[in-house]
Protein backbone atom coordinates (compact mmCIF):
# COMPACT_ATOMS: atom_id res chain seq x y z
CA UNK A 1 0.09 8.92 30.10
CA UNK A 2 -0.96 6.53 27.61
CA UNK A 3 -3.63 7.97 25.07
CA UNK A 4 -2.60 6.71 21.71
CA UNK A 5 -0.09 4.31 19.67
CA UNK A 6 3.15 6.02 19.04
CA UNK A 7 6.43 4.56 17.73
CA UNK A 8 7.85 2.03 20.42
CA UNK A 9 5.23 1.78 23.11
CA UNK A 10 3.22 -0.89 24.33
CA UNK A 11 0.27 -0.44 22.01
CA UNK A 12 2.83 -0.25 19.10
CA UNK A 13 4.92 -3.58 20.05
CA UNK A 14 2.11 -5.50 21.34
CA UNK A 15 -0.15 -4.76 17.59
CA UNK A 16 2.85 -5.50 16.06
CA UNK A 17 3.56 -8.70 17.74
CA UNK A 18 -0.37 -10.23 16.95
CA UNK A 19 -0.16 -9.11 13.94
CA UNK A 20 3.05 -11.34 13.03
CA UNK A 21 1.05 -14.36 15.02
CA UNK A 22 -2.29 -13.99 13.33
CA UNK A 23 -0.21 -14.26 10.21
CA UNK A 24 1.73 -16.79 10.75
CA UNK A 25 -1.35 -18.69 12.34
CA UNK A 26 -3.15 -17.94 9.02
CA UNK A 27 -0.54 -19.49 6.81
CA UNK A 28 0.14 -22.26 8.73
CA UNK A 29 -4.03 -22.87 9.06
CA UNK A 30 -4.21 -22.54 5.27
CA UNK A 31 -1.53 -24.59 4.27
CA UNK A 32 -2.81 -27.54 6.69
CA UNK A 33 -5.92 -27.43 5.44
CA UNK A 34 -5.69 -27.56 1.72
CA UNK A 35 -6.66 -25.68 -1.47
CA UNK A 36 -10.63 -25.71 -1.08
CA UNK A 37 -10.03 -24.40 2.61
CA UNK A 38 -7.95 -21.65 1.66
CA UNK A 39 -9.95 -20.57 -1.30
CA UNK A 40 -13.12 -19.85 0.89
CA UNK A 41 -10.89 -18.66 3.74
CA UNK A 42 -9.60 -16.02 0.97
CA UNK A 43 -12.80 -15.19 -0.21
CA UNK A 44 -14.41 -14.58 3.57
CA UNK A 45 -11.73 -12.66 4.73
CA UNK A 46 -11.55 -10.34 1.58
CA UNK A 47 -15.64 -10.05 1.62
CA UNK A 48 -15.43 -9.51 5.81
CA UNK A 49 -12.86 -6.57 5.48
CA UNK A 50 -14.85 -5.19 2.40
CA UNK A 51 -17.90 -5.16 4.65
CA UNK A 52 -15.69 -3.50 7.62
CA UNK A 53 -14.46 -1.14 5.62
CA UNK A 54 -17.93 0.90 5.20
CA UNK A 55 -19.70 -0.48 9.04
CA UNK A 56 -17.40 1.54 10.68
CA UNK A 57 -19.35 4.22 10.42
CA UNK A 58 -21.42 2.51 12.97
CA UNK A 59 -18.89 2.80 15.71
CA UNK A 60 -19.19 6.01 17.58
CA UNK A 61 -15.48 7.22 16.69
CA UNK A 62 -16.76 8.13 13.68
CA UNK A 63 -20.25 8.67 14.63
CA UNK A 64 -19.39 11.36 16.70
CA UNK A 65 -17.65 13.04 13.21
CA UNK A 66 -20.35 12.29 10.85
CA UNK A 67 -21.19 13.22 7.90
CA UNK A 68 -17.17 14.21 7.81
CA UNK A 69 -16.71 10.82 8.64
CA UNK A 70 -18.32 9.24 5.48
CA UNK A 71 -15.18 10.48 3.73
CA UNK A 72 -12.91 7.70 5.35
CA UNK A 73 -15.61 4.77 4.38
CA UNK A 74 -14.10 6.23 0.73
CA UNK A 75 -10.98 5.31 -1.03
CA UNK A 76 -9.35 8.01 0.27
CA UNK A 77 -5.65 6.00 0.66
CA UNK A 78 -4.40 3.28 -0.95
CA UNK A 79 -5.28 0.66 1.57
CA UNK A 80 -8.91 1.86 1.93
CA UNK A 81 -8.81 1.63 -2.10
CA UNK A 82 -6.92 -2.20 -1.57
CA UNK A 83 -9.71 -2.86 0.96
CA UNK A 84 -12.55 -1.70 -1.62
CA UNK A 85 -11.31 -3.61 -4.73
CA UNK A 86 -9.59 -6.58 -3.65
CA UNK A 87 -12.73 -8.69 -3.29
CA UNK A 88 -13.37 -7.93 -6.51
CA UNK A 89 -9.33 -8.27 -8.10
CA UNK A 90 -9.62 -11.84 -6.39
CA UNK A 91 -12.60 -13.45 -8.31
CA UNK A 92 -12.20 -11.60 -11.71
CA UNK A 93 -8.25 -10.30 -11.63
CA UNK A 94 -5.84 -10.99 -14.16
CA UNK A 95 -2.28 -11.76 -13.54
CA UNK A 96 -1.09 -7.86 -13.57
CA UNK A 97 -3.84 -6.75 -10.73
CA UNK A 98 -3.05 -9.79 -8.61
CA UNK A 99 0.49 -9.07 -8.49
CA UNK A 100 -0.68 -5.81 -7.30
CA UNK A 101 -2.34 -7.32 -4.39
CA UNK A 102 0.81 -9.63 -3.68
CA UNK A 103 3.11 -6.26 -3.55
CA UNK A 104 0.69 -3.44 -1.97
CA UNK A 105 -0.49 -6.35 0.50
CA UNK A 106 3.12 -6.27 1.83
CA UNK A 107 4.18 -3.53 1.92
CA UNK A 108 1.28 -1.41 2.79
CA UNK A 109 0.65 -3.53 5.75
CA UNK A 110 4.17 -3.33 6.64
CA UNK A 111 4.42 0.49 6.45
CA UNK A 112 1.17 0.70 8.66
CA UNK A 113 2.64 -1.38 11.49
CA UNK A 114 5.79 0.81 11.52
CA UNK A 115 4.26 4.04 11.08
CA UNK A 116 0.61 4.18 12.41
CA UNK A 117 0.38 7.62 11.89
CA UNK A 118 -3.84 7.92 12.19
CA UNK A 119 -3.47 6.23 15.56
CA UNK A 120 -1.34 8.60 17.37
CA UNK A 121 -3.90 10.73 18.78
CA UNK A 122 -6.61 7.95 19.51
CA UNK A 123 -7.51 8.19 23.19
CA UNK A 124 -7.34 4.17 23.45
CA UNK A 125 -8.52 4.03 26.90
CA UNK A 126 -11.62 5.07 25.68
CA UNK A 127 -13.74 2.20 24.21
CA UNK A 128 -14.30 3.95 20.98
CA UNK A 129 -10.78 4.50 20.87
CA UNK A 130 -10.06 1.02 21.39
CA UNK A 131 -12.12 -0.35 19.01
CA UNK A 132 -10.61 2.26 16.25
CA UNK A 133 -7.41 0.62 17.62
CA UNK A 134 -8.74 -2.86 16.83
CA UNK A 135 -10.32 -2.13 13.34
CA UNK A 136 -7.36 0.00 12.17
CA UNK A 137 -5.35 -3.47 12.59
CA UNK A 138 -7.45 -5.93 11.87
CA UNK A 139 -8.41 -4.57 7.80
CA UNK A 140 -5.03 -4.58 7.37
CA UNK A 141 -3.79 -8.40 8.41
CA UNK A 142 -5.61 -9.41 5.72
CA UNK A 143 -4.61 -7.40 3.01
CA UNK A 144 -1.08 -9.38 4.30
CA UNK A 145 -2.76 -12.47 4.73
CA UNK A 146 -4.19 -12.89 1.31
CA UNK A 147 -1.50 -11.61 -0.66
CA UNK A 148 0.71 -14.59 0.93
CA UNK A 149 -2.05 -17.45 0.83
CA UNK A 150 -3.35 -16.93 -2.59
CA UNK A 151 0.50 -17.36 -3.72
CA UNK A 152 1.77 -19.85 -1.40
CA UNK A 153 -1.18 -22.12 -2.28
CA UNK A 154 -0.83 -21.65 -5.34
CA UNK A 155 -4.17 -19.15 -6.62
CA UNK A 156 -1.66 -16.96 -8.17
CA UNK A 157 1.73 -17.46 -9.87
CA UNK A 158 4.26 -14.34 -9.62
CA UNK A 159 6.70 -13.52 -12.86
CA UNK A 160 9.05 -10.96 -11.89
CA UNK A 161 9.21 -9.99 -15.46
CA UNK A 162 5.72 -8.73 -14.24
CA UNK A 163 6.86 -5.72 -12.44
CA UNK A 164 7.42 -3.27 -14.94
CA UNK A 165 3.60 -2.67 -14.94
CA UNK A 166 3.67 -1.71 -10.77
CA UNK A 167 4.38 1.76 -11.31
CA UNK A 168 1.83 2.45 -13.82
CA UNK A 169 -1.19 0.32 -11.70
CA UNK A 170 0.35 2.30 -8.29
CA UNK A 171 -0.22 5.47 -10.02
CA UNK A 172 -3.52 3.95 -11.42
CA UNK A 173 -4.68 3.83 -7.83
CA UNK A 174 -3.25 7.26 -6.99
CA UNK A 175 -5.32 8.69 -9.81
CA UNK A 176 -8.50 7.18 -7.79
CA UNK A 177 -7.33 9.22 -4.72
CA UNK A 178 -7.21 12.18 -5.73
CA UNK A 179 -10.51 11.93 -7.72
CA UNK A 180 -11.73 10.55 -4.42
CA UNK A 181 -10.32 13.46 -2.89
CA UNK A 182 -11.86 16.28 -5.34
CA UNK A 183 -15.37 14.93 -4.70
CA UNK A 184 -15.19 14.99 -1.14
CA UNK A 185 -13.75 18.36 -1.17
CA UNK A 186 -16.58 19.25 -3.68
CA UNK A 187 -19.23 17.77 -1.49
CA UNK A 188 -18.39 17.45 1.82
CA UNK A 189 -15.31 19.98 3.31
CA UNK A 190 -15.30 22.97 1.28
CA UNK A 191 -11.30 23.58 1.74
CA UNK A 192 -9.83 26.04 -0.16
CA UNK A 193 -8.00 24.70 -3.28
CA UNK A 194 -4.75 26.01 -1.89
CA UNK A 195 -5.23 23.99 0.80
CA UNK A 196 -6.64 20.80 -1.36
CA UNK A 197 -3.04 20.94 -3.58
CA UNK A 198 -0.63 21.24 -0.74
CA UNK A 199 0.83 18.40 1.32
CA UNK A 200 -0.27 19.84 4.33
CA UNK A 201 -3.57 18.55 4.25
CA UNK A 202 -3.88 15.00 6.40
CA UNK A 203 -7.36 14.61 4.80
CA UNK A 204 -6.26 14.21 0.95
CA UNK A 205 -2.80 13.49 1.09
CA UNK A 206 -2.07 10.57 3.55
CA UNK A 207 -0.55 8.43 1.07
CA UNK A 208 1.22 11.28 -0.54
CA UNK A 209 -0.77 11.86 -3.30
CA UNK A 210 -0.07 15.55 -3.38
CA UNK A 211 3.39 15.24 -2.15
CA UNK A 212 5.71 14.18 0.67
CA UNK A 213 4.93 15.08 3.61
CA UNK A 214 7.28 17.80 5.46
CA UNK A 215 8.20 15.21 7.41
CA UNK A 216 10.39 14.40 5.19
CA UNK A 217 12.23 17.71 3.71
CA UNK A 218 15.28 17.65 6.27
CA UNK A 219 15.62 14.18 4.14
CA UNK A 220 14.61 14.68 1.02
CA UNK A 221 14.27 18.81 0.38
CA UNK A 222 17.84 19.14 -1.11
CA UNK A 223 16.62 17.11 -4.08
CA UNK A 224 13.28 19.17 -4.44
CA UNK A 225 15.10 21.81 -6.62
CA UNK A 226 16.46 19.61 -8.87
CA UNK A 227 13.46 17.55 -10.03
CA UNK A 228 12.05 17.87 -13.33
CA UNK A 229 9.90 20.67 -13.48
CA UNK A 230 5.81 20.05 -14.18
CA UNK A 231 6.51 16.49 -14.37
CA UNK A 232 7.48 16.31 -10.57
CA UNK A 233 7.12 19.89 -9.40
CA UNK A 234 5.85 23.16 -10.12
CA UNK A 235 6.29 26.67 -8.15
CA UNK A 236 3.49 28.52 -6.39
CA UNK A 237 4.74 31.76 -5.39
CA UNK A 238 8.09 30.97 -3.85
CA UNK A 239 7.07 27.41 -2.78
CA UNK A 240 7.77 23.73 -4.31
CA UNK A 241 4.93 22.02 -4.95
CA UNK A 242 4.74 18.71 -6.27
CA UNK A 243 2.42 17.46 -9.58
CA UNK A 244 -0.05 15.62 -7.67
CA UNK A 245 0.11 12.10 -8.83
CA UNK A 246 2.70 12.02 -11.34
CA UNK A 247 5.30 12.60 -9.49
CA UNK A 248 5.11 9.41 -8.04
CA UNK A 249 6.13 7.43 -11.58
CA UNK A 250 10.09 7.79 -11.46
CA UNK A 251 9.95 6.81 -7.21
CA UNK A 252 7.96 4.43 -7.67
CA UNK A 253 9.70 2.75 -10.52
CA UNK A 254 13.17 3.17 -8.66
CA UNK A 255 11.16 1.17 -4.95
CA UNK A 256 9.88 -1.51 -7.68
CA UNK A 257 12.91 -1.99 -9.49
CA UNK A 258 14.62 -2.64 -5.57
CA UNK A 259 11.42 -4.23 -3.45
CA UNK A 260 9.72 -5.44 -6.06
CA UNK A 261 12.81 -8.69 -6.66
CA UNK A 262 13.11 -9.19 -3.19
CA UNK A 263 9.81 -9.76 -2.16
CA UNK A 264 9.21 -12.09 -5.31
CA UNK A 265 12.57 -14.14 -4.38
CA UNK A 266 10.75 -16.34 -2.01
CA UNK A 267 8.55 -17.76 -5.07
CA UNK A 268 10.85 -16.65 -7.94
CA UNK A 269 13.96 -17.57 -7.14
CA UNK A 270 14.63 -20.54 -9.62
CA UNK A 271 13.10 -18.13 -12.12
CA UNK A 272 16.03 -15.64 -11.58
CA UNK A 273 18.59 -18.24 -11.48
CA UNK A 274 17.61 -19.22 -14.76
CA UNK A 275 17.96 -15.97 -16.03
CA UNK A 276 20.83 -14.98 -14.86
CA UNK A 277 22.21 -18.40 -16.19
CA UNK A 278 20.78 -17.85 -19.45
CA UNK A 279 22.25 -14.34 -19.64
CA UNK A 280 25.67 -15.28 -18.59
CA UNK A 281 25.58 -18.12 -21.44
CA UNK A 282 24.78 -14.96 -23.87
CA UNK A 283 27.80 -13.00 -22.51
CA UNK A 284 29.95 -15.78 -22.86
CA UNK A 285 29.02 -16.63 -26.08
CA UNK A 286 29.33 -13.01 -27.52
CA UNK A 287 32.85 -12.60 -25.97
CA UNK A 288 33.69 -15.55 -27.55
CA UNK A 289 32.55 -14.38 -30.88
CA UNK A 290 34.21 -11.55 -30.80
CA UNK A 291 37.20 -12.66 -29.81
CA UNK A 292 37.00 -15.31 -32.51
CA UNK A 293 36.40 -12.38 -35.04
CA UNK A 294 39.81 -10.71 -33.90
């Protein structure tokens, strides 16, 4: 029986599937229709989702949870923080934050259509349901949307050389969500800290602020031992448990160093090939020196 999205069934294929043709519809609008077009499309979309982002609350699948469900009008993961600031990294960003939007745009919209975790036990045949269904969907296109618009036409210029300062913004945000986290703890659940600093907890640690989810220890739990103590993990009782936020740095500088290149290639490419021209000039040039020394 069909009550929520879950990894290759029709809600999950057909939400992916719109999502791809909204985008590509979006592009394609925005590149038709000029500059001035896409600049207020941009700015309507980002302003629209901002907006979204805190009416929810009106719709009675969160009604029916409130206040509890003030929490998720919060930035309690990084796409509700994305949601919150990008209106505001769009008019008065620098280069650094918009690259920020460019990368997290991808990829957190792509991890969302693959794993739509907070959908799996939405009763969609129920019309609160299905409008949770809808809204979880549509405030992410646009985080996709306007990360490809604003560089395709040309609002922002990517520099590869750029995305050395990923890890430290990513962790940046991750900072936010777990201060986000210890005020609504504070002020609206009451967990026990235990609880709070663990990774079992889907209120706080959704985007792995805490720690991986267990989910992923028949993957990654041999390595747990190994990391470097305090600065990944520390030991309560006979558990691992992982320094919340910093943890992420060294994984998150190892997925920038390997994503980060391939999704600037589209606009970078020349860029690259210039560099690794200009580098294989230096090689050659020191090999020849020192073979001319010998």
């Amino acid at each position: 029986m069909l009550l929520g999205v879950s990894f290759g069934n029709f809600p999950y294929v057909l939400a992916i599937l719109l999502t791809a043709v909204l985008f590509y519809a979006c592009v394609a609008l925005c590149h038709r229709a000029g500059k001035d077009f896409s600049h207020k499309f941009i700015t309507v979309m980002v302003w629209v989702n901002f907006a979204l982002h805190f009416l929810k609350q009106l719709n009675p699948y969160y009604a029916a949870e409130w206040p509890l469900s003030l929490a998720r009008s919060t930035g309690e993961n990084l796409c509700a923080v994305l949601v919150i600031i990008t209106p505001f990294l769009w008019h008065f960003g620098n280069a650094y934050v918009k690259d920020y939007m460019y990368y997290m745009g991808i990829v957190s919209t792509l991890v969302i259509l693959l794993y739509p975790t907070s959908l799996v036990e939405v009763d969609i045949r129920e019309l609160d349901g299905f409008l949770e269904y809808v809204r979880f969907y549509s405030c992410h296109l646009p985080l996709l949307v306007v990360a490809v618009v604003m560089v395709n036409e040309g609002f922002h210029k990517l520099d590869y050389h750029r995305l050395w300062a990923i890890p430290f913004m990513f962790c940046a945000v991750q900072a936010i969500i777990f201060l986000n986290s210890l005020i609504l703890n504070l002020c609206l659940y009451h967990y026990s800290w235990d609880y709070f600093f663990s990774v079992d907890a889907p209120e706080f640690n959704s985007s792995f602020t805490f720690g991986p989810g267990h989910l992923l220890d028949p993957v990654l739990g041999w390595l747990y031992p190994y990391l470097p103590p305090y600065l990944m993990t520390y030991h309560y009782g006979n558990e691992i448990r992982f320094t919340p936020v910093l943890y992420l740095f060294l994984p998150i500088c190892l997925l920038t160093a390997i994503l980060g290149p391939l999704l600037a290639l589209p606009y970078e490419w020349r860029h690259m090939k210039a560099d690794r021209a200009a580098i294989g000039q230096k090689i050659k040039m020191a090999k020849e020196k020192w073979l001319h020394r010998r």
